[in-house]
Structure formats: structure tokens, C-alpha cells
N, C-alpha and C. Protein backbone atom coordinates (compact mmCIF):
# COMPACT_ATOMS: atom_id res chain seq x y z
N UNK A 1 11.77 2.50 -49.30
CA UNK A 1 11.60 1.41 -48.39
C UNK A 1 12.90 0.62 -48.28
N UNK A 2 13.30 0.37 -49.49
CA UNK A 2 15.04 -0.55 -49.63
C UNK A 2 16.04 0.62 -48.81
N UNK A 3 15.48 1.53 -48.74
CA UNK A 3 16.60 2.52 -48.43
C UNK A 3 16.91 2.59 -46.47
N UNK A 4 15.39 2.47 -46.61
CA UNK A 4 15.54 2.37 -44.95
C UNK A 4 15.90 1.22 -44.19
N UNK A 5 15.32 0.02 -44.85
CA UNK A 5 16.00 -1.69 -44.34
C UNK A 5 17.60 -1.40 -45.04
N UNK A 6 18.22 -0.23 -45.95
CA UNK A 6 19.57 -0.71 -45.55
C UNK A 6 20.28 0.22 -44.72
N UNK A 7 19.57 1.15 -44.55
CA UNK A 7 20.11 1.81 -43.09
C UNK A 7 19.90 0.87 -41.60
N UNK A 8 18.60 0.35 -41.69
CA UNK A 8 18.58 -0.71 -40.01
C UNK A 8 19.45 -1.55 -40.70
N UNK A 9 20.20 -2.11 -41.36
CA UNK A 9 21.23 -3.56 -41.16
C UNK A 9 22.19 -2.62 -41.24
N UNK A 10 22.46 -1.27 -41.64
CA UNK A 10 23.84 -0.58 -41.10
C UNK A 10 23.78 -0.06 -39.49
N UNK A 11 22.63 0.28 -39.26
CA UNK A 11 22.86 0.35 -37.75
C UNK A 11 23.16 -0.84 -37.03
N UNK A 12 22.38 -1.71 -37.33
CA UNK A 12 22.92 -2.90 -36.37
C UNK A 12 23.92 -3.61 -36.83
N UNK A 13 24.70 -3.55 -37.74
CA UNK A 13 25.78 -3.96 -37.84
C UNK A 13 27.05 -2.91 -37.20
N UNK A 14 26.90 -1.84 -36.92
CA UNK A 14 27.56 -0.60 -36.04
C UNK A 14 27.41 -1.18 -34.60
N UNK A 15 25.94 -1.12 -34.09
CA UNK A 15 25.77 -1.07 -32.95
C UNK A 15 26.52 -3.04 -32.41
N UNK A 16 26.70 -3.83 -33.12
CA UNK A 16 26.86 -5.16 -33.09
C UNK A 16 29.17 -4.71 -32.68
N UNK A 17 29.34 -4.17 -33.82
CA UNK A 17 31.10 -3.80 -33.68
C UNK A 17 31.10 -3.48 -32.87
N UNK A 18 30.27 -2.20 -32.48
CA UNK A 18 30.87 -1.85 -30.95
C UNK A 18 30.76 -2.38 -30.00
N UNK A 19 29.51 -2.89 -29.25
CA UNK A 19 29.25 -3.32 -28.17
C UNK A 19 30.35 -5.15 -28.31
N UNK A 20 31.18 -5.53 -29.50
CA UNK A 20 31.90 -6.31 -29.65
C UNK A 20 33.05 -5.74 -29.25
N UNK A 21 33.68 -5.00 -29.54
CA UNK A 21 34.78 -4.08 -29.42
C UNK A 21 35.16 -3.66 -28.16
N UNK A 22 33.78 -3.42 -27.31
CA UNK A 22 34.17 -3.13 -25.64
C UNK A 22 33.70 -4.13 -25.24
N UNK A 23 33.32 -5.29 -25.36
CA UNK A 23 33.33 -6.70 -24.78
C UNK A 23 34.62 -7.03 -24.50
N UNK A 24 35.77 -6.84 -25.87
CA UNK A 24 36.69 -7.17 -25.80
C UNK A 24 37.73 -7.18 -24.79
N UNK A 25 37.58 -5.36 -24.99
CA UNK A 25 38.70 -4.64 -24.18
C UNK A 25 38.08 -4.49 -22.70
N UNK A 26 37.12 -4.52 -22.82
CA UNK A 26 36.90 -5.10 -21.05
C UNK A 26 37.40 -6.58 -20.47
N UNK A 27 37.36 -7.58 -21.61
CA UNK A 27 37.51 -8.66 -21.28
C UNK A 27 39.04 -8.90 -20.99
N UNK A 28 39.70 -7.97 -21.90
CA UNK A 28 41.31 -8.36 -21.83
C UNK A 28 41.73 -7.80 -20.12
N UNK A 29 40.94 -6.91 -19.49
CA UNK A 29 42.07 -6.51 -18.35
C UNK A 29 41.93 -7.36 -17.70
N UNK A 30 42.43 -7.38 -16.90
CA UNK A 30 42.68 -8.75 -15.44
C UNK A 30 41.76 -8.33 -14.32
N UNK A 31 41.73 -7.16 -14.31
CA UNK A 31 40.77 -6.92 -12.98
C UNK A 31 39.13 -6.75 -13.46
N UNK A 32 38.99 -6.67 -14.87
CA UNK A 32 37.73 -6.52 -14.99
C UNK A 32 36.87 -7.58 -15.05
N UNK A 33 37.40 -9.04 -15.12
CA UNK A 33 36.49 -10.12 -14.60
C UNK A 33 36.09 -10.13 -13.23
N UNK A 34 37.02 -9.94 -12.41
CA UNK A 34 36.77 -10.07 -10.89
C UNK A 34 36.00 -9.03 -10.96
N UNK A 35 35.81 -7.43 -11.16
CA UNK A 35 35.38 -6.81 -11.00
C UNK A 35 33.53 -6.92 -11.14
N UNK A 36 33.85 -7.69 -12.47
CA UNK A 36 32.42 -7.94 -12.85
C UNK A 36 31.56 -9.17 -11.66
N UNK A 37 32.44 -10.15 -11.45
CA UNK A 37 32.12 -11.06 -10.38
C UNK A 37 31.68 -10.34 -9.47
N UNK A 38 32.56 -9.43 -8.71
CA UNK A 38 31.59 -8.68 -7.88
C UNK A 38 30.43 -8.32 -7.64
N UNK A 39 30.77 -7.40 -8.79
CA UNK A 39 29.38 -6.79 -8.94
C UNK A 39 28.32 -7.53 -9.05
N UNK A 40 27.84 -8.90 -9.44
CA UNK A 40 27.53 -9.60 -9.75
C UNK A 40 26.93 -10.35 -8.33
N UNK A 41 27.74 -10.07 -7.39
CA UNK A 41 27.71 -11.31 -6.43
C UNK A 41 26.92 -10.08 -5.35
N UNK A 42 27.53 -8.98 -5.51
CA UNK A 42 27.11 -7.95 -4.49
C UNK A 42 25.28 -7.45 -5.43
N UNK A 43 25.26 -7.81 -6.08
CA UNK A 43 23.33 -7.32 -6.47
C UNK A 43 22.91 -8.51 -5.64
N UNK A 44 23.98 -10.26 -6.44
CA UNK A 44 23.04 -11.26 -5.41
C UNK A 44 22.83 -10.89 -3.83
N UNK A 45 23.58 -10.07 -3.15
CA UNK A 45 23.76 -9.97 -1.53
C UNK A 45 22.30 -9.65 -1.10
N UNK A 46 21.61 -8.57 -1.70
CA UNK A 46 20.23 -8.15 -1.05
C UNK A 46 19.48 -9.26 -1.18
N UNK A 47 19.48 -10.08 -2.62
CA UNK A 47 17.99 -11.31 -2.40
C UNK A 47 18.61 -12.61 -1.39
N UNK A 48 19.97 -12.64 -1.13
CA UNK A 48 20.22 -13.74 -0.36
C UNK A 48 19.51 -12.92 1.38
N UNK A 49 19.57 -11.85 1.55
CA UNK A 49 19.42 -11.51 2.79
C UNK A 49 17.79 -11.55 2.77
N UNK A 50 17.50 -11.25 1.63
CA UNK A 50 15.54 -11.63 1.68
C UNK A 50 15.26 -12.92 1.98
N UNK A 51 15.78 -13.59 1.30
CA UNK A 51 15.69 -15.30 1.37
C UNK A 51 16.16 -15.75 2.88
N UNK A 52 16.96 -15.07 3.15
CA UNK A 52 17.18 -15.64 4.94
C UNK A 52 15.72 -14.85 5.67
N UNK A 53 15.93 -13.68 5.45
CA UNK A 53 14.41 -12.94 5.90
C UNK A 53 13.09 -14.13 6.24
N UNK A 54 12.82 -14.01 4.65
CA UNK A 54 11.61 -14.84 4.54
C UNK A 54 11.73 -16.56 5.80
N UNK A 55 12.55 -17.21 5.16
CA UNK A 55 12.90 -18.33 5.75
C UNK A 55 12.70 -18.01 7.37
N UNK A 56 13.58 -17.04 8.26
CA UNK A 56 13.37 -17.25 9.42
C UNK A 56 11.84 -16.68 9.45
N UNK A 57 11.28 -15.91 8.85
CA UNK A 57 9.55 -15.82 9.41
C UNK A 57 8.97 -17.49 9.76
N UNK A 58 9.39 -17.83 7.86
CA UNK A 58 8.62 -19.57 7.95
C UNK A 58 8.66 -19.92 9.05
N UNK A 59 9.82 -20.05 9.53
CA UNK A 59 10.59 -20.74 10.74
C UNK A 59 9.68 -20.36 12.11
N UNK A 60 9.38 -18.89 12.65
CA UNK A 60 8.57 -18.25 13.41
C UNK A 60 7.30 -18.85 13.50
N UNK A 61 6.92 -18.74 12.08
CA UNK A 61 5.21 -19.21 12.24
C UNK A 61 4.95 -20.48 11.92
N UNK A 62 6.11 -21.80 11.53
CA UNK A 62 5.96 -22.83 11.95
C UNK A 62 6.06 -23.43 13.33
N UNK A 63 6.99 -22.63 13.99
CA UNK A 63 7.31 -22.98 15.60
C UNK A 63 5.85 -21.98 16.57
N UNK A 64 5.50 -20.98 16.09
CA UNK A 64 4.23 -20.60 16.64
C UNK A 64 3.01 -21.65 16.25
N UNK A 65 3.07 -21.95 15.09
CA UNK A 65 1.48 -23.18 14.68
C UNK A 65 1.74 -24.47 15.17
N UNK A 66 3.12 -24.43 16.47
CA UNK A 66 2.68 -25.94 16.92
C UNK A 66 2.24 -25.60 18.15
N UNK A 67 1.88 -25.03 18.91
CA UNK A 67 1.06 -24.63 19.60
C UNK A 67 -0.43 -24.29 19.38
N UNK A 68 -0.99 -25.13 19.63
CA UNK A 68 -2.57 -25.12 18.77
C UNK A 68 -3.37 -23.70 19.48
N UNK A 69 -3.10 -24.16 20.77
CA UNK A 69 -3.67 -22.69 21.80
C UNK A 69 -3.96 -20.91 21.47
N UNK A 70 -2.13 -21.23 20.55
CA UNK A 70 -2.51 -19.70 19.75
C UNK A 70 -3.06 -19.26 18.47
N UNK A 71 -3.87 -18.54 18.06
CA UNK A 71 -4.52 -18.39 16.93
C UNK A 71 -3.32 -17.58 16.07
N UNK A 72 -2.29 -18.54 15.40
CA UNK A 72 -1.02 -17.76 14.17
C UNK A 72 -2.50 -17.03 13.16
N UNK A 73 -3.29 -17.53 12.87
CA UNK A 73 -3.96 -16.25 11.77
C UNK A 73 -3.77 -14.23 12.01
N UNK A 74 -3.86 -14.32 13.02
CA UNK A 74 -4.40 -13.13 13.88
C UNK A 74 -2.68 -12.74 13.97
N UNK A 75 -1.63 -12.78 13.70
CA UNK A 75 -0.48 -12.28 14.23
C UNK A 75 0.62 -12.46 12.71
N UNK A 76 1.19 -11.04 13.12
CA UNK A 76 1.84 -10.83 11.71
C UNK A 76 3.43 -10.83 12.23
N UNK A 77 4.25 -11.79 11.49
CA UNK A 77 5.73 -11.33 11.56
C UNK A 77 6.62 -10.97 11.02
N UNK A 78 7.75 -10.19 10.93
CA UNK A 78 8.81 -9.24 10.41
C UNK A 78 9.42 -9.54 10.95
N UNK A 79 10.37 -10.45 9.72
CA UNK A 79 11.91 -10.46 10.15
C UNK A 79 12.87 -9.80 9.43
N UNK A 80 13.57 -9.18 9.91
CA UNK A 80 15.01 -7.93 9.37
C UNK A 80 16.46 -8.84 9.72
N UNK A 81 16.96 -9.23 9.09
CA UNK A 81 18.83 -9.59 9.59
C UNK A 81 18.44 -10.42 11.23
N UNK A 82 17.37 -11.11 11.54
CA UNK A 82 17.59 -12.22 12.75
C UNK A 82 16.41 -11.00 13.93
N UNK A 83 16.28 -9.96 13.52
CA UNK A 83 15.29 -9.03 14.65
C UNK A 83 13.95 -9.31 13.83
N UNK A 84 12.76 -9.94 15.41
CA UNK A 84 11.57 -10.32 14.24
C UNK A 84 10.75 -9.20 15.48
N UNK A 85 10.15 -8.71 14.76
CA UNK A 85 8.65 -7.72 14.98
C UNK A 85 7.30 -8.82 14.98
N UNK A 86 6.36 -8.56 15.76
CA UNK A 86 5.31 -9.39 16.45
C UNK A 86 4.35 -8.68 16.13
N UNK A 87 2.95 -8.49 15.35
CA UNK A 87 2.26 -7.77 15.35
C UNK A 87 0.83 -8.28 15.40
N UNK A 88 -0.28 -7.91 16.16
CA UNK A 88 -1.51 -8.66 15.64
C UNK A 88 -1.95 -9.04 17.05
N UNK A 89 -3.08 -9.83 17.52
CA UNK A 89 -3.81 -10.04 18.62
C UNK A 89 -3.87 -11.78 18.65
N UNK A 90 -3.60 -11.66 19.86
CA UNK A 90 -4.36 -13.10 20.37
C UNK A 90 -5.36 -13.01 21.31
N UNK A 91 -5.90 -14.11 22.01
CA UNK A 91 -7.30 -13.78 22.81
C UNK A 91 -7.12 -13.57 24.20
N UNK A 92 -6.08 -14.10 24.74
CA UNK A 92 -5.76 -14.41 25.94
C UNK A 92 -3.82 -13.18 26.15
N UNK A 93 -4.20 -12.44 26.99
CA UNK A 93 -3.01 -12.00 27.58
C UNK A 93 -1.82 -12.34 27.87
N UNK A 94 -2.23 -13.86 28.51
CA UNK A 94 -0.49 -14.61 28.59
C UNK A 94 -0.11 -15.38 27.48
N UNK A 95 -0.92 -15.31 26.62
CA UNK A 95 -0.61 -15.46 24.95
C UNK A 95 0.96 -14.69 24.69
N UNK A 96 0.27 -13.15 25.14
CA UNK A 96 1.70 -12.12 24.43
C UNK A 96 3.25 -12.96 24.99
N UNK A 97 3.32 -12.66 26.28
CA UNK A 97 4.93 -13.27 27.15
C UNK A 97 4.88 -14.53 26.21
N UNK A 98 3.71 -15.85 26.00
CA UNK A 98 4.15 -17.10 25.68
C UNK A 98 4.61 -17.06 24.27
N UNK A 99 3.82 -16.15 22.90
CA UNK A 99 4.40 -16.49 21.79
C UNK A 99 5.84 -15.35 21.48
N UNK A 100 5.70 -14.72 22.54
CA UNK A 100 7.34 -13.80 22.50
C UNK A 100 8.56 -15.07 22.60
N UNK A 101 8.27 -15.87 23.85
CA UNK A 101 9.37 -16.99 24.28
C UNK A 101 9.12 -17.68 23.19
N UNK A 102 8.02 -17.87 22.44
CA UNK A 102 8.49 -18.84 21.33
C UNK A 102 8.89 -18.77 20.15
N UNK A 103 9.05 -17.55 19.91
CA UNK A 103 9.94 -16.75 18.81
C UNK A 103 11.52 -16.62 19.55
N UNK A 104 11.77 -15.92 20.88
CA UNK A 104 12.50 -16.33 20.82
C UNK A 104 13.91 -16.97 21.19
N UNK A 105 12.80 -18.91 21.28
CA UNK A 105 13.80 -20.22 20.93
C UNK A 105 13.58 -20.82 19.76
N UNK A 106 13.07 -19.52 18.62
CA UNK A 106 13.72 -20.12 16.97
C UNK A 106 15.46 -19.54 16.66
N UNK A 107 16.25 -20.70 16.21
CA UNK A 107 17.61 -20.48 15.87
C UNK A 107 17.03 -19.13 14.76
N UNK A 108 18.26 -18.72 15.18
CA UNK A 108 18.25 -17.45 13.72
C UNK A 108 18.11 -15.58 14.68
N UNK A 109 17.05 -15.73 15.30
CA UNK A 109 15.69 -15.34 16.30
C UNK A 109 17.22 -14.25 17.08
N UNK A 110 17.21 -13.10 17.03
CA UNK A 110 18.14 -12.53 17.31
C UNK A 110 17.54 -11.41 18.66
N UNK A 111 16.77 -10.87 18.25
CA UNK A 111 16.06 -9.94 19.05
C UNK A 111 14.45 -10.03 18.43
N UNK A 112 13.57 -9.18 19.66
CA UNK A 112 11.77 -9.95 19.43
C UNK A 112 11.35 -8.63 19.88
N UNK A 113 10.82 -7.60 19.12
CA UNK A 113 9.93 -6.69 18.97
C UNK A 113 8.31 -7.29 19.87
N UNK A 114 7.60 -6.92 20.91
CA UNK A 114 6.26 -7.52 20.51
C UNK A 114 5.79 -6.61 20.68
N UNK A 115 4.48 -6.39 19.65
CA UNK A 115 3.31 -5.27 19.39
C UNK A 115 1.98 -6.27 19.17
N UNK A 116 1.90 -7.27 20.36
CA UNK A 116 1.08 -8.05 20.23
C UNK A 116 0.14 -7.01 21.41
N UNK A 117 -1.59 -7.13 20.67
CA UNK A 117 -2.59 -6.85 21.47
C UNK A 117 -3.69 -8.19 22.39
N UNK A 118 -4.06 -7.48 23.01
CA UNK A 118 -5.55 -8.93 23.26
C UNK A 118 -6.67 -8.25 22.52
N UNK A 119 -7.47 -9.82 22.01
CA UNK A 119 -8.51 -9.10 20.98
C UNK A 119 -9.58 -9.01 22.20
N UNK A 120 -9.90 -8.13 22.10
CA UNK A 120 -11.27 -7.90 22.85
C UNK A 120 -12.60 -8.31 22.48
N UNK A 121 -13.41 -9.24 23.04
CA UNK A 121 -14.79 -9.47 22.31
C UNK A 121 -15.30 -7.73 21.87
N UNK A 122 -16.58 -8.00 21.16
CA UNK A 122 -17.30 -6.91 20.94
C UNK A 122 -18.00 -6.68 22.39
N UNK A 123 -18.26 -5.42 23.02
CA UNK A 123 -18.82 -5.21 24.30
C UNK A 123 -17.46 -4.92 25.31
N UNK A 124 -16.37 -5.09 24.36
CA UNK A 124 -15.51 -4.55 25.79
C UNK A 124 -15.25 -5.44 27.09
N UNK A 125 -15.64 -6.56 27.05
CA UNK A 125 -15.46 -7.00 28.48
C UNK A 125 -13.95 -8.14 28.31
């Protein structure tokens, strides 16, 4: 049992030198801070582009819910890099043209996909 707790405090005292040892010598070159900054800044790049994502939807379906007329439950939006996709039904036809124009005069609002339907009562009429 003593034999094996002094093999784990020799491993981790190994595994502790080394991963000290190339801390080091990474730390001494000049380009490997910046390098690391990079890298660093370029993983942040995808969640900053989600976070604009998300935000201009907010933006969409707060400027669609001031219009009481249209039912925002019933309609789904996708926004990609400023192109938002429209998906889902409203009740009324000139619904589609009106919540297209109001997507888009949201800032951000680059191009407007619509795959908006009319909901049809039950019976088809």
C-alpha cells in the first residue's frame, strides 16, 4: 500500500516538472504569447458571432411584438451573420409582406428569408 502512494507522489511530482518545464519554454519565446492570445481570441470569435445572432433575433421579435395585430407566438426566427429566416403562420395573408417589412427595418437586418404560411382554420375555408 506505502508502495503505491509512493509511486502516485512520484508520478505527480514528474507529471508537475514537466508540464512546468514546457510552461516555461513556451513562455520564454516572443511569439508564443501572441500566439496564444490568438488562439484564445479566435475560439472567442464563434460565441461573439452567436451573441450577435441571438441579440438580432431579440431585436426581430421585439420589433414584431409591437405590433399587437400579429400573433409573434406562431412565427419562428433565424438569424445567421445579419440574414434572418421567417418561419411559422400568421392568420391573415397581408400579415406575410407586413412582418417581412418589419424585420426588415430592424438595424442589423441584412437580408429576410420569408417561409411564412396563413394558418388556415380547421375546414379549409
Amino acid at each position: 500500500m506505502k508502495h503505491i502512494r509512493a509511486l502516485q507522489v512520484a508520478l505527480a511530482t514528474s507529471i508537475t516538472i514537466t508540464s512546468a518545464s514546457v510552461w516555461s519554454q513556451t513562455g520564454e519565446a516572443s511569439g508564443a504569447p501572441a500566439a496564444s492570445a490568438t488562439a484564445a481570441s479566435a475560439s472567442a470569435a464563434p460565441e461573439t458571432g452567436r451573441k450577435a445572432n441571438r441579440a438580432l433575433r431579440r431585436k426581430v421579435y421585439a420589433a414584431i411584438g409591437k405590433h399587437k395585430e400579429i400573433s409573434a407566438g406562431d412565427l419562428s426566427v433565424i438569424a445567421k451573420d445579419g440574414a434572418v429566416t421567417l418561419g411559422g403562420t400568421v392568420t391573415d395573408a397581408q400579415q406575410i409582406k407586413q412582418v417581412e417589412d418589419i424585420v426588415k427595418a430592424v438595424p442589423g437586418v441584412t437580408s429576410v428569408t420569408n417561409k411564412l404560411t396563413v394558418n388556415k382554420p380547421l375546414g379549409g375555408m
